[in-house]
PDB file of N, CA and C in Angstrom:
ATOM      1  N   UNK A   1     148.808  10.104  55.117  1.00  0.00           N
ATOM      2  CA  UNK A   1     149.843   9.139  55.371  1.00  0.00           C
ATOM      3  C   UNK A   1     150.727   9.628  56.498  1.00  0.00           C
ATOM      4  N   UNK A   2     150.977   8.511  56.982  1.00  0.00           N
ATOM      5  CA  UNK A   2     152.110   9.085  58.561  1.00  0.00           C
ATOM      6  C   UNK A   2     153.383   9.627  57.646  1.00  0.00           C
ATOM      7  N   UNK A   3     154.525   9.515  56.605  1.00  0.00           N
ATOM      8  CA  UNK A   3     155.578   9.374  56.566  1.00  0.00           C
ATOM      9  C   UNK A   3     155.400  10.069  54.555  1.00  0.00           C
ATOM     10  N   UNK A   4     156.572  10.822  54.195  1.00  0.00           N
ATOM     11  CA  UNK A   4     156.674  11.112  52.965  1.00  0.00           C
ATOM     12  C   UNK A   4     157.304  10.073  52.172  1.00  0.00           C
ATOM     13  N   UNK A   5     156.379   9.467  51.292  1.00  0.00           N
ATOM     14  CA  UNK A   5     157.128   7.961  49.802  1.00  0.00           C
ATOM     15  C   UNK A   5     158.558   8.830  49.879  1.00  0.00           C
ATOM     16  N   UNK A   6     159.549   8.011  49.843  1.00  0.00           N
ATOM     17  CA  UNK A   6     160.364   8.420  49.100  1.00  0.00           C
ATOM     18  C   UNK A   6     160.694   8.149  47.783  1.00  0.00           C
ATOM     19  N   UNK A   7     161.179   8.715  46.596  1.00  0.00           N
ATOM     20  CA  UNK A   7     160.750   8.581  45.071  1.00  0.00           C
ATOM     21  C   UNK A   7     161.790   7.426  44.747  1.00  0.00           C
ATOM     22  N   UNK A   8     161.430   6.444  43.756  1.00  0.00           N
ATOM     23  CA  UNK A   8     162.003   5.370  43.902  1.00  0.00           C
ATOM     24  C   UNK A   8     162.066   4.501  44.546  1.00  0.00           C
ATOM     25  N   UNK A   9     161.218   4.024  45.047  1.00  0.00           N
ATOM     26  CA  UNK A   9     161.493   2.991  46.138  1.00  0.00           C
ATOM     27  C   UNK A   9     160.115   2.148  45.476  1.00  0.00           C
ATOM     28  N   UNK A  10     160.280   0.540  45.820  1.00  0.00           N
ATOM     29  CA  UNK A  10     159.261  -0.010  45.639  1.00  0.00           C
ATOM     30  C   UNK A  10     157.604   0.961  45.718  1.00  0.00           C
ATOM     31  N   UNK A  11     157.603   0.681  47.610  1.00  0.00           N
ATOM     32  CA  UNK A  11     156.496   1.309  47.668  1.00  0.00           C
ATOM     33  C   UNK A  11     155.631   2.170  46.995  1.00  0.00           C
ATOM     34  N   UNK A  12     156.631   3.447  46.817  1.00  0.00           N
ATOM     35  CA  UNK A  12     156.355   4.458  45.912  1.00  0.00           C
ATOM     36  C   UNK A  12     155.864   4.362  43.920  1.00  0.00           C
ATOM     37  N   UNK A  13     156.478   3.277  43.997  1.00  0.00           N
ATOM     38  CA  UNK A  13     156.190   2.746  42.379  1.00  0.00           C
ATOM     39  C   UNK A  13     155.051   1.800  42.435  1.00  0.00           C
ATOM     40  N   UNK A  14     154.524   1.065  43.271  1.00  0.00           N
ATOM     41  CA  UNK A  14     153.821   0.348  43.250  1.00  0.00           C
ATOM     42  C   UNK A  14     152.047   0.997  43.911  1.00  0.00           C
ATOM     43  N   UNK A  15     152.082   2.006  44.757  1.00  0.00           N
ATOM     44  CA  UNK A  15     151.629   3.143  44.515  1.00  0.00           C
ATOM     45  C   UNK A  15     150.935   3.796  43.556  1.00  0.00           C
ATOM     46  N   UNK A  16     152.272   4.708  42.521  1.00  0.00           N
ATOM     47  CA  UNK A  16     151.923   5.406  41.481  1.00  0.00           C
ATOM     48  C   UNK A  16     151.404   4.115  40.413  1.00  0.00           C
ATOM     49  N   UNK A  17     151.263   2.735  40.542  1.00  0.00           N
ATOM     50  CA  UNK A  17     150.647   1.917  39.437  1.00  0.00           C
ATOM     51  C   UNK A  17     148.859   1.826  39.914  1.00  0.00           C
ATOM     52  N   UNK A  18     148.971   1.189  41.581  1.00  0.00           N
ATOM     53  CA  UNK A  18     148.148   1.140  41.799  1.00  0.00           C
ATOM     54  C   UNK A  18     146.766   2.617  41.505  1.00  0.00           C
ATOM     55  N   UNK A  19     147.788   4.174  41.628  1.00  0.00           N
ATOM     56  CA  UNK A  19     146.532   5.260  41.362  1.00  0.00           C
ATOM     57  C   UNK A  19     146.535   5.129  39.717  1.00  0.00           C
ATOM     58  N   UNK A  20     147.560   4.827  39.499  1.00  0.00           N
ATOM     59  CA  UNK A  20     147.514   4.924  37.723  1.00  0.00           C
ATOM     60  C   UNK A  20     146.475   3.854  37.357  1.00  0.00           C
ATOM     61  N   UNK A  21     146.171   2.742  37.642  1.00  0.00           N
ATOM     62  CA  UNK A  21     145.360   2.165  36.848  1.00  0.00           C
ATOM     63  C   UNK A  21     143.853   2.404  37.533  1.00  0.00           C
ATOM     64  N   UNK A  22     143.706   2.390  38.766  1.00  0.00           N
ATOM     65  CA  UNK A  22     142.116   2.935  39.035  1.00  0.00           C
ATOM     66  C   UNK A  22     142.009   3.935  39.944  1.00  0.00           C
ATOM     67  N   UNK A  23     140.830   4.727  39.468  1.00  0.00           N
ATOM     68  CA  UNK A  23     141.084   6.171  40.238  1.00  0.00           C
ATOM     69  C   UNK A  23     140.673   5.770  42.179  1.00  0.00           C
ATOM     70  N   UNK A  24     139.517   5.001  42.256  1.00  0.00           N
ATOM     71  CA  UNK A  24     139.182   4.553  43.657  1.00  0.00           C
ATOM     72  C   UNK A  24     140.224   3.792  44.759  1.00  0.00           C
ATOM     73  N   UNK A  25     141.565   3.540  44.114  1.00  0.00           N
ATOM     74  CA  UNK A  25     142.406   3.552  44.954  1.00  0.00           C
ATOM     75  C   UNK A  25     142.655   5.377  45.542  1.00  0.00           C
ATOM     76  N   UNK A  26     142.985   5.918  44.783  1.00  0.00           N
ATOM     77  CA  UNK A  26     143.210   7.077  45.709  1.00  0.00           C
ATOM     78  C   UNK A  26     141.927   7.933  45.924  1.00  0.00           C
ATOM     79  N   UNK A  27     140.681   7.890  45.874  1.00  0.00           N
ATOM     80  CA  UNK A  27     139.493   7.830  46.327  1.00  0.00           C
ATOM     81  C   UNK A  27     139.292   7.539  47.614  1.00  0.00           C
ATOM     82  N   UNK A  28     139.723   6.197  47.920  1.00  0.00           N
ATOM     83  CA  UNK A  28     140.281   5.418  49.361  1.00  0.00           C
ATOM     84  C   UNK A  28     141.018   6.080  50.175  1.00  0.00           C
ATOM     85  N   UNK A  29     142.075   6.363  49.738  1.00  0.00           N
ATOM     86  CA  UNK A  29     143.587   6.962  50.157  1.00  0.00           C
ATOM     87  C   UNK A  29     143.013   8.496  50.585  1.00  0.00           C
ATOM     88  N   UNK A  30     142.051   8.924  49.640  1.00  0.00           N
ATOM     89  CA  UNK A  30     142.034   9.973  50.394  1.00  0.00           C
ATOM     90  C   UNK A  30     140.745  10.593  51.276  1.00  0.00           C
ATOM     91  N   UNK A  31     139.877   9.147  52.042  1.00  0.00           N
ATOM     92  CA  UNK A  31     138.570   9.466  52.671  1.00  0.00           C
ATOM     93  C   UNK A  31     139.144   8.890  53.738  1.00  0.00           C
ATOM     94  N   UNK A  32     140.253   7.630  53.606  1.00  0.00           N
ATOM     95  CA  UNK A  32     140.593   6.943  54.626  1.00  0.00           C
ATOM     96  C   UNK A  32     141.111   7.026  56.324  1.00  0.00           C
ATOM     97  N   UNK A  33     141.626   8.220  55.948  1.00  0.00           N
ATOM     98  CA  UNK A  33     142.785   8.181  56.941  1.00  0.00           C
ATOM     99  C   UNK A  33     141.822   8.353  58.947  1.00  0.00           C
ATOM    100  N   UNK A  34     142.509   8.091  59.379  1.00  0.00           N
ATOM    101  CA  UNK A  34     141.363   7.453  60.918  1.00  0.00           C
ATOM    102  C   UNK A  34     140.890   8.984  61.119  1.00  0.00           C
ATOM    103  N   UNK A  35     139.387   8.734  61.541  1.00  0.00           N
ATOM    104  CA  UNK A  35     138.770   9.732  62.340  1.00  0.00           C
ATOM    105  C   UNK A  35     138.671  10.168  61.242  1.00  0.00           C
ATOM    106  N   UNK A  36     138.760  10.517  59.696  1.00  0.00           N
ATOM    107  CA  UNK A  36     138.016  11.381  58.765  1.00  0.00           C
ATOM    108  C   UNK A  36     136.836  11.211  58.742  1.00  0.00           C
ATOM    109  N   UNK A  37     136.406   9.864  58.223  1.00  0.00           N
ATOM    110  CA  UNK A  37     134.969   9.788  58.653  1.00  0.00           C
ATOM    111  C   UNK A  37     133.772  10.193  59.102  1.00  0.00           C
ATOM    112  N   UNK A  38     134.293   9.560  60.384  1.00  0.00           N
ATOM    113  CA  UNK A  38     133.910   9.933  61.687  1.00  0.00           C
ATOM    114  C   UNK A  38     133.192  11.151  61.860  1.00  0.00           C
ATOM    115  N   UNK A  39     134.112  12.305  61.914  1.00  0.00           N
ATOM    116  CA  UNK A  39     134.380  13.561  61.956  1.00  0.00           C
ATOM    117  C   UNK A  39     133.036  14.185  61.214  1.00  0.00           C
ATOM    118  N   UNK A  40     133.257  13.771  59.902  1.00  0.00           N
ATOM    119  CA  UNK A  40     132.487  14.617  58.698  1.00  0.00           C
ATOM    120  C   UNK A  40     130.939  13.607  58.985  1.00  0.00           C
ATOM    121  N   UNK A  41     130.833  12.315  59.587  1.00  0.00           N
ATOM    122  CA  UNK A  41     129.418  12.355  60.144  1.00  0.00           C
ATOM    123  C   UNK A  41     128.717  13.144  61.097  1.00  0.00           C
ATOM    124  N   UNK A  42     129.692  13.261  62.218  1.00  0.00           N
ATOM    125  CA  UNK A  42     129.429  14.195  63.252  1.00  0.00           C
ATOM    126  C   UNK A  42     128.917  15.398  63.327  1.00  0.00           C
ATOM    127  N   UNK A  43     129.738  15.775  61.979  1.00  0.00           N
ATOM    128  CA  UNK A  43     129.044  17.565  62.020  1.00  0.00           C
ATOM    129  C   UNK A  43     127.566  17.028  60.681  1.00  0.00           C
ATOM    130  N   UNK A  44     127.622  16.208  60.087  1.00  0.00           N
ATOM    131  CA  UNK A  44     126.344  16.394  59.614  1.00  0.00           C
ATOM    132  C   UNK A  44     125.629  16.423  60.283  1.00  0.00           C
ATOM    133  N   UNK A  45     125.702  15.517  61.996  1.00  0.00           N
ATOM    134  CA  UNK A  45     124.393  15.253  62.665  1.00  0.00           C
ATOM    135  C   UNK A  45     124.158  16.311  63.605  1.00  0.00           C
ATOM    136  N   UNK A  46     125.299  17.480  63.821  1.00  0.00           N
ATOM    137  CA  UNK A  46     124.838  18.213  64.962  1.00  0.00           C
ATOM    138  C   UNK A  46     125.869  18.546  65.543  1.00  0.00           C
ATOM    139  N   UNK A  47     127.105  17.709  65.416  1.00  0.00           N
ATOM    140  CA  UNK A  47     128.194  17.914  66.215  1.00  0.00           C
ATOM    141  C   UNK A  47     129.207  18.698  65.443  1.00  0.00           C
ATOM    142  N   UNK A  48     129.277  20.518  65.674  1.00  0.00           N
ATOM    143  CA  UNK A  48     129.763  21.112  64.670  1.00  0.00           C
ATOM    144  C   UNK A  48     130.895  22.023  64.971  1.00  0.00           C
ATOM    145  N   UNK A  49     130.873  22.117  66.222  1.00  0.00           N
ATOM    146  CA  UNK A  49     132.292  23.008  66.894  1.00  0.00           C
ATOM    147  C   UNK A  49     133.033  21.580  67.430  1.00  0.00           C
ATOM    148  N   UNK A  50     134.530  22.440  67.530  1.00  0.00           N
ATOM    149  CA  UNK A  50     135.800  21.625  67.598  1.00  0.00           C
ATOM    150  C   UNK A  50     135.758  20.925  68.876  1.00  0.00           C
ATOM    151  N   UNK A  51     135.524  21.808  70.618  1.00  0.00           N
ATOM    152  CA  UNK A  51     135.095  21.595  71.532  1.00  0.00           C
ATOM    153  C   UNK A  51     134.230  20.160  71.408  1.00  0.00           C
ATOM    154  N   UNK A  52     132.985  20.202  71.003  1.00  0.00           N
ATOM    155  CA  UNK A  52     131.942  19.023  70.775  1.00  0.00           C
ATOM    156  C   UNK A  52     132.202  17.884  70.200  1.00  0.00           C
ATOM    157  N   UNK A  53     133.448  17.940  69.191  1.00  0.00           N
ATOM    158  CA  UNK A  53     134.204  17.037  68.324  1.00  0.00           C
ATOM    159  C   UNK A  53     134.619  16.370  69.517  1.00  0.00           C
ATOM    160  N   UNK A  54     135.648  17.186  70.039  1.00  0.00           N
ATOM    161  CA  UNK A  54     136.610  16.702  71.375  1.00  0.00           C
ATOM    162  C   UNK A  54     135.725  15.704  72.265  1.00  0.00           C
ATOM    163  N   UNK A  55     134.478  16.200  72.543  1.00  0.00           N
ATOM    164  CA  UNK A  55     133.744  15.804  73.705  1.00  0.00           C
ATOM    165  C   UNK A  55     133.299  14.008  73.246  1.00  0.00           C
ATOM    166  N   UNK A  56     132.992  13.919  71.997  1.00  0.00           N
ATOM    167  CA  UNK A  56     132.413  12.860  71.329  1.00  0.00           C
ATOM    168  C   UNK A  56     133.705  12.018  70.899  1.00  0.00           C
ATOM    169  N   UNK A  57     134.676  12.528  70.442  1.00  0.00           N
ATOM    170  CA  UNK A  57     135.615  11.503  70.954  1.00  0.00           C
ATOM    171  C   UNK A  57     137.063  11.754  71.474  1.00  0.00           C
ATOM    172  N   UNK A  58     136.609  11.198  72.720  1.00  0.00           N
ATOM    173  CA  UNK A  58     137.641  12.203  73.837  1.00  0.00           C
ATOM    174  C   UNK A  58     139.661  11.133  73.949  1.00  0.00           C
ATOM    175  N   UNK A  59     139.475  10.274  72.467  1.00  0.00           N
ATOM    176  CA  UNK A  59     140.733   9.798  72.666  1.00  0.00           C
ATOM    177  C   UNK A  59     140.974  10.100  71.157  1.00  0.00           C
ATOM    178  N   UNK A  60     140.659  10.966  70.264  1.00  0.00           N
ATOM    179  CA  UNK A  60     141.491  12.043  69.667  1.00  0.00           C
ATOM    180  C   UNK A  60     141.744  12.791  70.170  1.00  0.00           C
ATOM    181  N   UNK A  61     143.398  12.741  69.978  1.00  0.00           N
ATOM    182  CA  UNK A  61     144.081  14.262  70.122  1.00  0.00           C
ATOM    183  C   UNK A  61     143.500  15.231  69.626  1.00  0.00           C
ATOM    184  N   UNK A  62     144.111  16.473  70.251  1.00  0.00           N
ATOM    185  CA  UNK A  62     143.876  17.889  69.210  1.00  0.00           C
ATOM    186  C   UNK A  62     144.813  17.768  68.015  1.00  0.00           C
ATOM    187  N   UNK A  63     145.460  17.654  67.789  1.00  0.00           N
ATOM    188  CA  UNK A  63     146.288  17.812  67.111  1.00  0.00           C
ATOM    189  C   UNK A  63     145.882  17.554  65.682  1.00  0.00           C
ATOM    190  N   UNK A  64     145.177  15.652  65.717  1.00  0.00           N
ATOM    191  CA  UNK A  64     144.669  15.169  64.710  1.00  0.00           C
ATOM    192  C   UNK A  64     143.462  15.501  64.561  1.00  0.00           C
ATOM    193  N   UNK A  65     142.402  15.901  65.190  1.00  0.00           N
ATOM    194  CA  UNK A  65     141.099  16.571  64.951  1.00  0.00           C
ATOM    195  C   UNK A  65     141.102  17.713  64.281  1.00  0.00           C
ATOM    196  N   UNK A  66     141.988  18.552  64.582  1.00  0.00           N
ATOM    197  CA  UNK A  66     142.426  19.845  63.582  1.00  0.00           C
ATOM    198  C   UNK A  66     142.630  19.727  62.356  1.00  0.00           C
ATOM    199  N   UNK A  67     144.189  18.334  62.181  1.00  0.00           N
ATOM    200  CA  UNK A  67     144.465  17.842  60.860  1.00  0.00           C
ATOM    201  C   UNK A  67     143.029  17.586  60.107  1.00  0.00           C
ATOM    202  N   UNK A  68     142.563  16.471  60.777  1.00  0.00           N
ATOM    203  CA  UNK A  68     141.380  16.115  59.853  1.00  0.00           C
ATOM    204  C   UNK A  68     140.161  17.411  59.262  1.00  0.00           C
ATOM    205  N   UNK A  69     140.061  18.141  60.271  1.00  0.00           N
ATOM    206  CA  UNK A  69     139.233  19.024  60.007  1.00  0.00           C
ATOM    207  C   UNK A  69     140.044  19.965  59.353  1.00  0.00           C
ATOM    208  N   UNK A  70     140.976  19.904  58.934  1.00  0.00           N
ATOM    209  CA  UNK A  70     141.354  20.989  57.948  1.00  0.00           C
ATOM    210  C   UNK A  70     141.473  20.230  56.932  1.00  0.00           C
ATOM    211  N   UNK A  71     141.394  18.898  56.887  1.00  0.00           N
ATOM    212  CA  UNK A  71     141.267  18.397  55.456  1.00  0.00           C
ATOM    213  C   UNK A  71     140.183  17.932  55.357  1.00  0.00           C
ATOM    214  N   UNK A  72     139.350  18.184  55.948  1.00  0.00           N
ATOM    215  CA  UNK A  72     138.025  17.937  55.428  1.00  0.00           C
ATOM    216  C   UNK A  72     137.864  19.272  54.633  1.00  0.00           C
ATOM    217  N   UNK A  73     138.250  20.996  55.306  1.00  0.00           N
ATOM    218  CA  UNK A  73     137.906  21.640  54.613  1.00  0.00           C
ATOM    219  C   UNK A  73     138.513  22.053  53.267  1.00  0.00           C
ATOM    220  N   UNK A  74     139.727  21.618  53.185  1.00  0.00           N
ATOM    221  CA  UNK A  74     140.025  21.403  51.865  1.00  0.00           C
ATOM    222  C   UNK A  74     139.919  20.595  50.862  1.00  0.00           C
ATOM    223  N   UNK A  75     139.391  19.572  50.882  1.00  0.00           N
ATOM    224  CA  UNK A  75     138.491  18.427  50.300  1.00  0.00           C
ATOM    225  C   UNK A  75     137.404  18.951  49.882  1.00  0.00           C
ATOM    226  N   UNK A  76     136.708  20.061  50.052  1.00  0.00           N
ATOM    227  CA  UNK A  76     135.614  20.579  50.088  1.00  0.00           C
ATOM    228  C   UNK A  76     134.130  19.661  50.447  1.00  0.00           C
ATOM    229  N   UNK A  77     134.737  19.044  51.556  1.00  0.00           N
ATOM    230  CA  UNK A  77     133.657  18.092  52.078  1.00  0.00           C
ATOM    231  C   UNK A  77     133.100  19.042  53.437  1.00  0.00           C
ATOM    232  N   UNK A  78     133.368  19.958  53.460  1.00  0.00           N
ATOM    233  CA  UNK A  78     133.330  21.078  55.224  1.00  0.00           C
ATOM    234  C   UNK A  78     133.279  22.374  55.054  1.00  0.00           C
ATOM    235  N   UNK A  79     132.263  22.915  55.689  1.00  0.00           N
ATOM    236  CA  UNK A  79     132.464  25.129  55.397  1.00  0.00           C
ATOM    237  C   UNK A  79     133.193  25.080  57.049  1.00  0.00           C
ATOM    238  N   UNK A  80     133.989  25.929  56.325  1.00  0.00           N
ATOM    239  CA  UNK A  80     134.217  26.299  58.383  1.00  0.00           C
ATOM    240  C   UNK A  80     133.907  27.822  58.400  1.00  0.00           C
ATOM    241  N   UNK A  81     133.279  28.339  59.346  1.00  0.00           N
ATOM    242  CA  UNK A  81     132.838  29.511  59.447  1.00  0.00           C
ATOM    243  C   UNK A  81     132.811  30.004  60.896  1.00  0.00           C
ATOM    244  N   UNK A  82     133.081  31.364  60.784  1.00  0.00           N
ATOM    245  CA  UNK A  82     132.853  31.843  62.149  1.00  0.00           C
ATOM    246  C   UNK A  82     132.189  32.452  62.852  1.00  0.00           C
ATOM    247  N   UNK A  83     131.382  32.480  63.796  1.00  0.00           N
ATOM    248  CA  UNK A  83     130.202  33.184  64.598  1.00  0.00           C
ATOM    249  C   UNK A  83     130.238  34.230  65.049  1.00  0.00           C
ATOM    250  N   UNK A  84     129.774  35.208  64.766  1.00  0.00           N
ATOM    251  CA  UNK A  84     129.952  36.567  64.720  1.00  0.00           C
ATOM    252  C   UNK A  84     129.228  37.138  66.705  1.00  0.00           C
ATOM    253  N   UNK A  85     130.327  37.809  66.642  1.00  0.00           N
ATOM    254  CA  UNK A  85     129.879  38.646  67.845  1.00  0.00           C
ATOM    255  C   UNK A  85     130.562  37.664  69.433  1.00  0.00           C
ATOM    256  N   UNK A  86     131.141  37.068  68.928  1.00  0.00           N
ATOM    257  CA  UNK A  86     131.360  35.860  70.268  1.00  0.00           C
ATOM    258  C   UNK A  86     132.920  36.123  70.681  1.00  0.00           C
ATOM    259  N   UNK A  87     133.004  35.844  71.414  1.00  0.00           N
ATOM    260  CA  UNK A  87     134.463  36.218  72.586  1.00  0.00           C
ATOM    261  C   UNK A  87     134.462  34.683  73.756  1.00  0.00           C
ATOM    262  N   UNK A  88     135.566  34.210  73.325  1.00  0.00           N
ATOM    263  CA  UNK A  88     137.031  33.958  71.818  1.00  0.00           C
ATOM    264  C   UNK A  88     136.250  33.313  70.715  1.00  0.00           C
ATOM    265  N   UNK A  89     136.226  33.546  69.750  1.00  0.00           N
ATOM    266  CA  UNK A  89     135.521  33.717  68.430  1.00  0.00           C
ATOM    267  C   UNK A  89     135.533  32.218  68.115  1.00  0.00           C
ATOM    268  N   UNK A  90     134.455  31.756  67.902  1.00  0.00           N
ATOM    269  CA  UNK A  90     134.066  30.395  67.909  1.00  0.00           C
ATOM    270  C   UNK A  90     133.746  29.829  66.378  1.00  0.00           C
ATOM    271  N   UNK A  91     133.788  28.952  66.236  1.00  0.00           N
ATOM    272  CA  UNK A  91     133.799  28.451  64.750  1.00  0.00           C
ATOM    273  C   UNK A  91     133.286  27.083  64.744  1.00  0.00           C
ATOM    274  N   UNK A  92     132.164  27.129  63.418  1.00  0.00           N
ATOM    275  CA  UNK A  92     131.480  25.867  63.372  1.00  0.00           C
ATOM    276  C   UNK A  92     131.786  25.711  61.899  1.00  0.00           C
ATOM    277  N   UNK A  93     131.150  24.224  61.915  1.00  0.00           N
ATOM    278  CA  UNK A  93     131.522  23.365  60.974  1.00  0.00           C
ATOM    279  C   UNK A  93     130.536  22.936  60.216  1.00  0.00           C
ATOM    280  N   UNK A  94     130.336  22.843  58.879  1.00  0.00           N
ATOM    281  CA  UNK A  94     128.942  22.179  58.247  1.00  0.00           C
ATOM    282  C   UNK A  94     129.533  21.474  57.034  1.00  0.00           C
ATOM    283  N   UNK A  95     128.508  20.182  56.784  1.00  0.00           N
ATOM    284  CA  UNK A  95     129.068  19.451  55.575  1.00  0.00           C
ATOM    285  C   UNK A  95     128.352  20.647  54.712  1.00  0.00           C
ATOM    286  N   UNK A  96     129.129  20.375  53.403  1.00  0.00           N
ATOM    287  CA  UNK A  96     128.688  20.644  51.885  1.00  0.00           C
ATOM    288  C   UNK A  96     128.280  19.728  51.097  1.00  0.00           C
ATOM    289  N   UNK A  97     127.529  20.142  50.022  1.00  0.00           N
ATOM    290  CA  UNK A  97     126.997  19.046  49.109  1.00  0.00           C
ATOM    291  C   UNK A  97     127.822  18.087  48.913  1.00  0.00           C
ATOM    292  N   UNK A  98     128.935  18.413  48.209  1.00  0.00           N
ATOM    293  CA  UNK A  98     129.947  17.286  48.187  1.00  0.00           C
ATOM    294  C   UNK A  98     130.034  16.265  49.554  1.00  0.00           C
ATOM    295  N   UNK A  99     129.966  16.579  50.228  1.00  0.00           N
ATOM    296  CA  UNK A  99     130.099  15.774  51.585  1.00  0.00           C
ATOM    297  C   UNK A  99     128.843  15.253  51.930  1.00  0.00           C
ATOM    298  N   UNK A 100     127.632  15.961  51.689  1.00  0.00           N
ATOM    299  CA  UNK A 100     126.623  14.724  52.446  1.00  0.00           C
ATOM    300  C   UNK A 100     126.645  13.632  51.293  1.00  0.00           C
ATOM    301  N   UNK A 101     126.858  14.060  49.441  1.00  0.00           N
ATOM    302  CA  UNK A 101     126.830  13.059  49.081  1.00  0.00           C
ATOM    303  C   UNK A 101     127.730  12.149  48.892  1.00  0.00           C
ATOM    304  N   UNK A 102     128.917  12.547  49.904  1.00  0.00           N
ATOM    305  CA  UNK A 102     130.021  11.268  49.964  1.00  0.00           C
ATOM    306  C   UNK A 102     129.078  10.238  51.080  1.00  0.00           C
ATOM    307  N   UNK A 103     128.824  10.841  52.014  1.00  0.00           N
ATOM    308  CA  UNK A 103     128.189  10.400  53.238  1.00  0.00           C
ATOM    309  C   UNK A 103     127.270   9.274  53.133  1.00  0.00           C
ATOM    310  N   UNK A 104     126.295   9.525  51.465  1.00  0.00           N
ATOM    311  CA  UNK A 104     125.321   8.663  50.969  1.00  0.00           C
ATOM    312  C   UNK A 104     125.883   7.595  50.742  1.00  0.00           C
ATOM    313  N   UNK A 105     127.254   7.414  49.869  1.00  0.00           N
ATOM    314  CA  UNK A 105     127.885   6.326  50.074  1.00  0.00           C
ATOM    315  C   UNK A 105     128.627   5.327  50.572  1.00  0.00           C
ATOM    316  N   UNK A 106     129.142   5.962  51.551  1.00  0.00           N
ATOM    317  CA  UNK A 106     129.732   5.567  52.810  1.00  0.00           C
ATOM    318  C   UNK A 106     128.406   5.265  53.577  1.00  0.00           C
ATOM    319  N   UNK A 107     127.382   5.568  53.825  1.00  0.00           N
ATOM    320  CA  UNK A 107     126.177   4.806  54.345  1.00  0.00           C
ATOM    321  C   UNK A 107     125.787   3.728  53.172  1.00  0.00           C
ATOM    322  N   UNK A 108     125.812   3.912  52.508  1.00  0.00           N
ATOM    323  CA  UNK A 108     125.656   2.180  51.529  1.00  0.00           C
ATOM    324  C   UNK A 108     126.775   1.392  51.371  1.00  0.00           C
ATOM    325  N   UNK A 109     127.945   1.710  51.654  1.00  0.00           N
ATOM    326  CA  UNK A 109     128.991   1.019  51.573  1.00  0.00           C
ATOM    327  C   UNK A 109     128.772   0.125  53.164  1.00  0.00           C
ATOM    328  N   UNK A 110     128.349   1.124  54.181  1.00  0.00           N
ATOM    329  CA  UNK A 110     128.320   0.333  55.444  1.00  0.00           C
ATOM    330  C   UNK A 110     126.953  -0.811  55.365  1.00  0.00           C
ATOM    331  N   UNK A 111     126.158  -0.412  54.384  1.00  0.00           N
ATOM    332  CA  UNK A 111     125.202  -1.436  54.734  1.00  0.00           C
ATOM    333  C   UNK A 111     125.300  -2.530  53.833  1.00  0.00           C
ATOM    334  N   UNK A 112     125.951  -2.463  52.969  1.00  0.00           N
ATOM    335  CA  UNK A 112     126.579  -3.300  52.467  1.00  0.00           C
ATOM    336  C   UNK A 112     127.362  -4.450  52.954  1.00  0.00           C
ATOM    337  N   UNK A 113     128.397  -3.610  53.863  1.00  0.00           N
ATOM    338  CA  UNK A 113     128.975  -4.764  54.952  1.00  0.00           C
ATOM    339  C   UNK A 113     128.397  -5.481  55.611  1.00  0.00           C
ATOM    340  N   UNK A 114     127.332  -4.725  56.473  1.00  0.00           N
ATOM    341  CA  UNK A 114     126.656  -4.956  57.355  1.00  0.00           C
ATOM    342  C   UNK A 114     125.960  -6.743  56.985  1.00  0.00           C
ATOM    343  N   UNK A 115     125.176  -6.270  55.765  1.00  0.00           N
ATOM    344  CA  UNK A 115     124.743  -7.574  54.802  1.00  0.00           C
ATOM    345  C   UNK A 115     125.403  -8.919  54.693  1.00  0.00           C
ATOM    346  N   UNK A 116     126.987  -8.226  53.832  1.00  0.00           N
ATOM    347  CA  UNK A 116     127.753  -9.043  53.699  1.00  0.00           C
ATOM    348  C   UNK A 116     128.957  -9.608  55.201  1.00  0.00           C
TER     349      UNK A 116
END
C-alpha cells in the first residue's frame, strides 16, 4: 500500500471486515501490488539479476524493483543468493516452490480472463 490505514477510520474498518470474512481478499492485497507479478515471472523465465530486471522493464524505478524484490523474498516466493567469486558481488534471483506454484495460478487465472 502507498500510505499507513490510520486506526479508526472507515477505510481501515471496512478493510479489517473485508480480511475478516475471506482470506483471498488479503491473498489479493498481498500478490497485488504493481510489478510484483511481473517480477516473480521474470525470474522464473530467466530473468534473474536486478540489472536484467531493470533492462526488461526500463520504466521501473530502482527503488520499487528492490521493494518488490524484497518482498518477494520475504513472501517466500524468491531465494536471493549470491555468486561467489565475482567483483562487485552479484546476486541472483530464483522462484521457490511456493512461487512457481503461485505462478500456476496466476497462469489460470489469466486464461481464464483471456476466455472470459
Amino acid at each position: 500500500m502507498a500510505s499507513k490505514l490510520k486506526n479508526g477510520t472507515t477505510n481501515a474498518c471496512n478493510i479489517g471486515v473485508l480480511y475478516g470474512s475471506c482470506e483471498v481478499n488479503e491473498i489479493l492485497r498481498n500478490i497485488s501490488p504493481r510489478w510484483k507479478m511481473q517480477v516473480l515471472h521474470s525470474i522464473k523465465h530467466g530473468i534473474r539479476q536486478f540489472s536484467l530486471l531493470k533492462e526488461a522493464f526500463p520504466s521501473l524505478s530502482d527503488q520499487i524493483l528492490g521493494k518488490r524484490l524484497s518482498e518477494l523474498v520475504i513472501d517466500g516466493l524468491v531465494d536471493k543468493a549470491a555468486v561467489e567469486g565475482t567483483v562487485p558481488q552479484q546476486i541472483v534471483y530464483t522462484t521457490t516452490k511456493k512461487g512457481e506454484e503461485l505462478l500456476k495460478v496466476i497462469d489460470d487465472l489469466h486464461q481464464w480472463g483471456m476466455r472470459w
